[in-house]
Each structure stands twice: as structure tokens, then as C-alpha cells.
C-alpha atoms as a PDB file:
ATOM      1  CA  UNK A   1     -26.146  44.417  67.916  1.00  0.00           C
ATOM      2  CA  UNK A   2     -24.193  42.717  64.897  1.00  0.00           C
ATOM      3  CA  UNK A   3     -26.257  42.584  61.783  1.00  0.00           C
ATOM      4  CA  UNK A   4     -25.924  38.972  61.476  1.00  0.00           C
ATOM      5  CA  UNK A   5     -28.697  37.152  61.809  1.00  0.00           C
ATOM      6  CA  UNK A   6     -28.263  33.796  63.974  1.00  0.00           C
ATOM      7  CA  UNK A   7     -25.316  35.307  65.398  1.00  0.00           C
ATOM      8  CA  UNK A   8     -25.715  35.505  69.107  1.00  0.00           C
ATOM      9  CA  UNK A   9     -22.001  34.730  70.073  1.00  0.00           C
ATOM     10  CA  UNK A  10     -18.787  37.012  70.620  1.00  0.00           C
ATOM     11  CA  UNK A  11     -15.171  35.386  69.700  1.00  0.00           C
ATOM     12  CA  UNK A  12     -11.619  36.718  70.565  1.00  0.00           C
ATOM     13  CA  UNK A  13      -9.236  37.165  67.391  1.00  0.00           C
ATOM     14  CA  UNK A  14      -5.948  37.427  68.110  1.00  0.00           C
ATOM     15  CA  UNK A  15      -4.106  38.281  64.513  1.00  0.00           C
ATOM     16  CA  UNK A  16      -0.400  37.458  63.883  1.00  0.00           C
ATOM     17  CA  UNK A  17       1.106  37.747  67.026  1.00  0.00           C
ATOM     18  CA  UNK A  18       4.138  35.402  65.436  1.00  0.00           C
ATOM     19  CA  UNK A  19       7.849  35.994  66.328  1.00  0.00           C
ATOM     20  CA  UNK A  20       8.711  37.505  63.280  1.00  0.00           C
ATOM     21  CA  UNK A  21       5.903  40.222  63.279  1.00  0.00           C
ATOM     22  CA  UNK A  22       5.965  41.322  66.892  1.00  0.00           C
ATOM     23  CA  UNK A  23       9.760  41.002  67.919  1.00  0.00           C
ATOM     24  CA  UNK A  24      11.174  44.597  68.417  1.00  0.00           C
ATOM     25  CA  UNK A  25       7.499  45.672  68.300  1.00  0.00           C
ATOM     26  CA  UNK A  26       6.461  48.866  70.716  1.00  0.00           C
ATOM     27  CA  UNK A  27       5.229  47.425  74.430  1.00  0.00           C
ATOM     28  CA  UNK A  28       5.734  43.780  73.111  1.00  0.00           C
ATOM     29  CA  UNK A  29       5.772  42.039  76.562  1.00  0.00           C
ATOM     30  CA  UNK A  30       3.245  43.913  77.502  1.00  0.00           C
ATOM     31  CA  UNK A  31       0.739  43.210  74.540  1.00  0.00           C
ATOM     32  CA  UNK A  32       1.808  39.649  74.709  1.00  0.00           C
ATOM     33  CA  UNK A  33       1.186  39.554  78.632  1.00  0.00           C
ATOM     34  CA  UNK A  34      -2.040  41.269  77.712  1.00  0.00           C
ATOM     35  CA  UNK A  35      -2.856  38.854  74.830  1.00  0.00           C
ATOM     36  CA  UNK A  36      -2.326  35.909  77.177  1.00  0.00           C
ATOM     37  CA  UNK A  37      -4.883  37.166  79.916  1.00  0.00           C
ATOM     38  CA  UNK A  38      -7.239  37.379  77.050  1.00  0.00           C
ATOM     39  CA  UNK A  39      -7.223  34.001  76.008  1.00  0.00           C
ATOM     40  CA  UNK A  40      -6.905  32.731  79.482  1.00  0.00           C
ATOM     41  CA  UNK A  41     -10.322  34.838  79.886  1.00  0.00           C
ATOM     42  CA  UNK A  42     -11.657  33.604  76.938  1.00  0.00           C
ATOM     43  CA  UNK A  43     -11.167  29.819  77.449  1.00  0.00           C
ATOM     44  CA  UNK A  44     -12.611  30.294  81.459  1.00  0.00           C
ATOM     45  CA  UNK A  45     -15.560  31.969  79.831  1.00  0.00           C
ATOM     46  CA  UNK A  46     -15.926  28.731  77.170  1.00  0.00           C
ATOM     47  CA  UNK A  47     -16.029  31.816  74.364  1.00  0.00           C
ATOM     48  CA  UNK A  48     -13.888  30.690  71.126  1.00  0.00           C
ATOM     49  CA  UNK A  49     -10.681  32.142  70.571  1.00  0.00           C
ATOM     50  CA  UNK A  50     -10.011  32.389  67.013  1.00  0.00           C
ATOM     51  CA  UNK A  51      -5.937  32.777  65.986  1.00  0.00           C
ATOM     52  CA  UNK A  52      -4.951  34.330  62.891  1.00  0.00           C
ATOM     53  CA  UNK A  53      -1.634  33.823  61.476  1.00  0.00           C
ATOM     54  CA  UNK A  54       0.120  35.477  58.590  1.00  0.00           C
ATOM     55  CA  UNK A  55       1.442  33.876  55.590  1.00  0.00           C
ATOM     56  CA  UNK A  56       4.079  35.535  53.105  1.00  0.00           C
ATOM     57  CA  UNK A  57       7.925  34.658  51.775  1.00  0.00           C
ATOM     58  CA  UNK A  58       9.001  36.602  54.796  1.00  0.00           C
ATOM     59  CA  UNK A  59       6.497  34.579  57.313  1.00  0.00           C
ATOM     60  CA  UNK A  60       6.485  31.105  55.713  1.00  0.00           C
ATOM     61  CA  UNK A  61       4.255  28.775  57.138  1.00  0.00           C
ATOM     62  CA  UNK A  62       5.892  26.296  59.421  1.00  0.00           C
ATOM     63  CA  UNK A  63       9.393  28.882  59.758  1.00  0.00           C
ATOM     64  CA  UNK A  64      10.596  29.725  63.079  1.00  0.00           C
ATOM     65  CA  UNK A  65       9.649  33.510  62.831  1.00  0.00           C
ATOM     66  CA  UNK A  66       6.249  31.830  61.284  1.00  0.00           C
ATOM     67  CA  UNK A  67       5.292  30.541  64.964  1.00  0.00           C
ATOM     68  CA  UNK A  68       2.964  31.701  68.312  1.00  0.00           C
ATOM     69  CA  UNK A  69       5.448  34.051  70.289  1.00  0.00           C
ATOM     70  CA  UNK A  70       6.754  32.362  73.426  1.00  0.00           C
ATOM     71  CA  UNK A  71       3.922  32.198  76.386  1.00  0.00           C
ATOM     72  CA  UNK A  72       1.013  31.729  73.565  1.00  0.00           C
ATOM     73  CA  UNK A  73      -0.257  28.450  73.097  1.00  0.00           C
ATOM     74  CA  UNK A  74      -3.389  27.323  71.067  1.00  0.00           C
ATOM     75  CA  UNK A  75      -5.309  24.765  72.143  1.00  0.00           C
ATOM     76  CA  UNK A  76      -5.968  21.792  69.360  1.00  0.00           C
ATOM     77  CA  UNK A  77      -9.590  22.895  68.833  1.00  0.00           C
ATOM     78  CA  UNK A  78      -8.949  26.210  68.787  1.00  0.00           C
ATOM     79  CA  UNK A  79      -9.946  27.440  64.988  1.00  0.00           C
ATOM     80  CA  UNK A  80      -6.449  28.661  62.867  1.00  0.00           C
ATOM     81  CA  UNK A  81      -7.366  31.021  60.068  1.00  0.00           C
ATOM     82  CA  UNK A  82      -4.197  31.789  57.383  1.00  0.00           C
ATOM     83  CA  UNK A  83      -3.996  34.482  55.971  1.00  0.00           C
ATOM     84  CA  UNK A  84      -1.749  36.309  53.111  1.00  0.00           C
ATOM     85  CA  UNK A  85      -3.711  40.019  53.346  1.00  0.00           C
ATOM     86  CA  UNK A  86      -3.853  42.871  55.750  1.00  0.00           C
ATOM     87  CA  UNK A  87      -7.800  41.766  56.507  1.00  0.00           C
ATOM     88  CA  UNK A  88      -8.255  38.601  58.163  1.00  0.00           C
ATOM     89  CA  UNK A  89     -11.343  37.913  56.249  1.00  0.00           C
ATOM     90  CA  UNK A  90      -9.974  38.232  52.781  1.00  0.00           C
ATOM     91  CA  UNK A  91      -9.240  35.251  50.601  1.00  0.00           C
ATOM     92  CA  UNK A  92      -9.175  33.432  53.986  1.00  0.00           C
ATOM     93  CA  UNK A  93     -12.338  31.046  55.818  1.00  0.00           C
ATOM     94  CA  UNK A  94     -12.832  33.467  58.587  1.00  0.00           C
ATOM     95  CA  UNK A  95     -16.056  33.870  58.200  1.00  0.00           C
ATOM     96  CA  UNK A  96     -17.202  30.335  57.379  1.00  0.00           C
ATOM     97  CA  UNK A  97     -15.346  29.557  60.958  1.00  0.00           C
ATOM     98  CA  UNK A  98     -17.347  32.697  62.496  1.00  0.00           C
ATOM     99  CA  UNK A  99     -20.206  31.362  60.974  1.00  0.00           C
ATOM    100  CA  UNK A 100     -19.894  27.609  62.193  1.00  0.00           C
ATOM    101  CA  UNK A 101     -19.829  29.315  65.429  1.00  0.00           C
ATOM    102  CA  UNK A 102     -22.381  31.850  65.470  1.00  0.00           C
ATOM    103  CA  UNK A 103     -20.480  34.292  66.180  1.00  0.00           C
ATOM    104  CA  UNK A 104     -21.532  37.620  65.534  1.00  0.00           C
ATOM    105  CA  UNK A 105     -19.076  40.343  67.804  1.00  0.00           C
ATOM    106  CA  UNK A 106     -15.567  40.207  67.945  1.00  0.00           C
ATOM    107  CA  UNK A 107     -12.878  41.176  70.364  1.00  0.00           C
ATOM    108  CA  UNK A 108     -10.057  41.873  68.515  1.00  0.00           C
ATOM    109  CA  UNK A 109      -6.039  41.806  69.418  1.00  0.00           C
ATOM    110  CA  UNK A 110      -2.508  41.193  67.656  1.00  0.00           C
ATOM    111  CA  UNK A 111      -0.516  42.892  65.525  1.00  0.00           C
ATOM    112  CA  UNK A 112       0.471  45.108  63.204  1.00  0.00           C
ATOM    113  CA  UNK A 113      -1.513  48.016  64.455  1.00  0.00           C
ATOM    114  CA  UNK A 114      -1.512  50.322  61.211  1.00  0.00           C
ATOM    115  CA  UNK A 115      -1.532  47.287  59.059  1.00  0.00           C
ATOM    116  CA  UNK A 116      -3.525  43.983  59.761  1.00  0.00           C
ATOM    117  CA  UNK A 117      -5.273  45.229  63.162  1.00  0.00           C
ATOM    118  CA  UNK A 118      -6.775  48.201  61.238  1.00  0.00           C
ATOM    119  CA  UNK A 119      -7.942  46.351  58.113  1.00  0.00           C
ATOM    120  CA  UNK A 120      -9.588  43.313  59.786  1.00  0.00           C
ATOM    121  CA  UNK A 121     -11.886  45.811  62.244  1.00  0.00           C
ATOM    122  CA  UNK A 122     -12.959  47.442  59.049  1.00  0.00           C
ATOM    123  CA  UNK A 123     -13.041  44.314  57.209  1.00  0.00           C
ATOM    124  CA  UNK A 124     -15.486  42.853  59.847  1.00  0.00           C
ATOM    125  CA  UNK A 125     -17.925  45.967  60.483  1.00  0.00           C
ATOM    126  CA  UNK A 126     -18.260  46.558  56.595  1.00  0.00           C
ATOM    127  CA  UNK A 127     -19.447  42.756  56.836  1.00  0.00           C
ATOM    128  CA  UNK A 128     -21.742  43.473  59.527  1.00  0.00           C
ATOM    129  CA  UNK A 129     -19.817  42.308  62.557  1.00  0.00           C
ATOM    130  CA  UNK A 130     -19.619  43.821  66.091  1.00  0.00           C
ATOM    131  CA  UNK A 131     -15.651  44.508  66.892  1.00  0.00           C
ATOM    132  CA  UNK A 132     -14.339  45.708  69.990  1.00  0.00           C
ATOM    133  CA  UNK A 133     -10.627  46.714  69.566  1.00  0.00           C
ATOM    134  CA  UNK A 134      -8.571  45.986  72.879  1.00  0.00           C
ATOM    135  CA  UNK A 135      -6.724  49.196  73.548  1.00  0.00           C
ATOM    136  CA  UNK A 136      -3.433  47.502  75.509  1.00  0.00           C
ATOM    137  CA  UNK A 137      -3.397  44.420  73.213  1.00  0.00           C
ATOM    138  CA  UNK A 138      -1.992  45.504  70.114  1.00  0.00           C
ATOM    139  CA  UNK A 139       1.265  46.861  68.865  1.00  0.00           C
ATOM    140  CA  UNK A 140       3.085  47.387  65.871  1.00  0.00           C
ATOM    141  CA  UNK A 141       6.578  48.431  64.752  1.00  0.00           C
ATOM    142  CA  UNK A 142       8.715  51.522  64.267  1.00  0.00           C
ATOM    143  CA  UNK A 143       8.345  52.509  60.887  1.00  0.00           C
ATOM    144  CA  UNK A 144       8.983  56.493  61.756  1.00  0.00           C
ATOM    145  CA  UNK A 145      11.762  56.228  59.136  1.00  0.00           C
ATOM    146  CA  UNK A 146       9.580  55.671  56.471  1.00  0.00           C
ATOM    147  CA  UNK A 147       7.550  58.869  57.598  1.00  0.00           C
ATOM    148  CA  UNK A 148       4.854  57.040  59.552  1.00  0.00           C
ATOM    149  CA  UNK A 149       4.449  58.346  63.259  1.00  0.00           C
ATOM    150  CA  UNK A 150       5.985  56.445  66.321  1.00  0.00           C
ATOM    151  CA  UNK A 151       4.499  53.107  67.547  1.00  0.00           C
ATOM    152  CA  UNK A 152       3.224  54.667  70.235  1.00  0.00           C
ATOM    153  CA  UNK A 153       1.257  57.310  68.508  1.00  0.00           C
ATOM    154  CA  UNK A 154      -0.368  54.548  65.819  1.00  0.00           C
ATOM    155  CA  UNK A 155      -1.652  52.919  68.920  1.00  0.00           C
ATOM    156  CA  UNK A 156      -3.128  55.753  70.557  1.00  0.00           C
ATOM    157  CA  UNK A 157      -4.365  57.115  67.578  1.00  0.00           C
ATOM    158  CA  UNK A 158      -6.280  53.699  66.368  1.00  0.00           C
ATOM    159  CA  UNK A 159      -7.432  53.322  70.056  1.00  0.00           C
ATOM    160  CA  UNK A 160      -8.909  57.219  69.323  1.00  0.00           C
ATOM    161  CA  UNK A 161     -10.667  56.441  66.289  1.00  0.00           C
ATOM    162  CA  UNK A 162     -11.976  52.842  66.814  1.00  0.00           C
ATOM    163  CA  UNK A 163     -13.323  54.321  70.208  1.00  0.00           C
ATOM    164  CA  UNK A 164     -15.582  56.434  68.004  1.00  0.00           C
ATOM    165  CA  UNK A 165     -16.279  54.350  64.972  1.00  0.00           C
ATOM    166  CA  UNK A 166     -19.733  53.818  64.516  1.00  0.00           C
ATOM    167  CA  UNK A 167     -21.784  52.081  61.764  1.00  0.00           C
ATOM    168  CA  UNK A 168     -25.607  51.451  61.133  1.00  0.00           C
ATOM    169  CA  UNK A 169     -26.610  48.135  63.328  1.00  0.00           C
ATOM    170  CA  UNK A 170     -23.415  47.799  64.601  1.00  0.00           C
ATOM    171  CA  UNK A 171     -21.148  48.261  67.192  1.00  0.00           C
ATOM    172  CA  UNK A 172     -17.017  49.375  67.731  1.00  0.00           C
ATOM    173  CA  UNK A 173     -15.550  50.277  70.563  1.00  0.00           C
ATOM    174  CA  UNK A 174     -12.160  49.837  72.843  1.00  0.00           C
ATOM    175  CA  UNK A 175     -11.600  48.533  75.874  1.00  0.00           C
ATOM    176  CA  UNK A 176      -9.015  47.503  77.943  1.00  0.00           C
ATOM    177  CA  UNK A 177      -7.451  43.798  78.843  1.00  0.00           C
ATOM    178  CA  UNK A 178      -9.041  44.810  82.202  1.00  0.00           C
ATOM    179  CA  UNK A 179     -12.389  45.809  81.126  1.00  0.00           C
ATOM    180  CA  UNK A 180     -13.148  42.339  79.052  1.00  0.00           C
ATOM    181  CA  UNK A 181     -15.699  40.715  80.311  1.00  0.00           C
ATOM    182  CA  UNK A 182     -16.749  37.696  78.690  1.00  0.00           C
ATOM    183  CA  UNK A 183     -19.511  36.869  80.639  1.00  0.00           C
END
């Protein structure tokens, strides 16, 4: 129900799931486990998987903690958006690559929960995209020091309020590894 017009097709996004974001992250084997059955859906169902990968001094491009985690491969034609801001759509070619491939809803997993997940779902409803958050496939880090609450409580709270975003012409939603069907 996208407002796109032309835009028929649904893509997974899986955002910065890189060594040096997720390692020490809440339920990382888990969410990478999680991640991988996604893609492996994803490909089966010929629907594009889309990776996003963060750039900055502490993830430079090409650096160890830069890379895929372990067990997360993409394929060659598999479209690589970089990225320097919390949305995946900003100051990045996102959208001309959602575009080229008419895609119009988005599943979306990866990492940081409270930082990149959050800002690219808003980032692609305000730009009139469909995006379906995947409850078990996301995780972020302990930053309870710093006054933010547990890991586990970011993720159950986004999964709360993406379950009942809404917008105009658009869809948002959760759903579990499980539930994706990309048929």
C-alpha cells in the first residue's frame, strides 16, 4: 500500500550488522541466526536483499570491525548501500537502488535498535515506503550507563511502537523471522 507509484516490489534491508556494531550486542547470535534465515528466505523467494553498512572513523570502510559478522555473506549482485547517518536513506543512494528495483515495502533488520534501526523505518515511511520491522532481528547495545534503558527493553519497546505506527497510504508493522513470508 506504499505510496510509490511503480513500486510493486518488497526488499529485505539488513542495516549494519558489522562486527564492530553488533559484538557484545543484546541476543547477538540470535539476531544474527535470525538475520541469516531472512536472507536465506529472501534469496529462495528471488526478493532483493539490500545490505547497509556503516561508515565512520570508528567503522572504516574496509577495517576488520568494518566487515559482515561471521555466518553473513552477500552475494556479488546483492545491492551495498554506505552510509555515514543514523537513516539509511540520507546522503546515501538507497533510494535510487529501491527505485532501480521497484521496490516499494521494506522488511527491515540489523542494528543499532535505538539508533540506525529506528531512523531508517521513519526515514522510509516519511518517504512513502511500506516497512515492516522484524521483531527478533534486531539488537542493539547496553548503553544503560548513559541513562538509556536495557537492550532488552529498547527492543521491546521499538517492537511496541512500530507494531502500531501508522501513516496515511502506508503501512508498518512487526513480525517475526517466523512470520516472513516472501511469497
Amino acid at each position: 500500500m506504499s505510496t510509490l507509484e511503480n513500486r510493486p516490489n518488497t526488499a529485505l534491508l539488513v542495516i549494519d550488522v558489522q562486527t564492530g556494531v553488533v559484538d557484545g550486542n543484546h541476543a547477538r547470535d540470535a539476531v544474527v541466526a535470525n538475520v541469516a534465515r531472512l536472507v536465506d528466505k529472501a534469496r529462495a523467494a528471488r526478493v532483493p536483499v539490500v545490505w547497509v553498512q556503516h561508515n565512520s572513523e570508528y567503522l572504516q570502510r574496509g577495517s576488520d570491525s568494518w566487515q559482515l559478522v561471521d555466518g553473513l555473506d552477500r552475494a556479488e549482485a546483492e545491492p551495498l548501500v554506505e552510509k555515514q547517518y543514523a537513516d539509511s536513506f540520507e546522503d546515501t543512494d538507497l533510494e535510487d537502488v529501491l527505485a532501480g528495483l521497484t521496490v516499494g515495502s521494506l522488511v527491515v533488520a540489523g542494528a543499532q535498535t535505538d539508533e540506525c534501526i529506528r531512523s531508517t523505518l521513519h526515514g522510509a515511511v516519511a518517504r512513502g515506503y511500506d516497512a515492516t520491522l522484524v521483531s527478533d532481528a534486531h539488537t542493539t547495545e547496553d548503553q544503560s550507563e548513559w541513562g538509556a534503558p536495557t537492550p532488552d527493553l529498547v527492543v521491546a519497546h521499538t517492537n511496541l511502537y512500530w507494531s502500531n505506527h501508522r501513516a496515511p497510504g502506508r503501512t508498518a508493522g512487526t513480525v517475526t523471522t517466523d512470520e516472513v513470508d516472501f511469497g
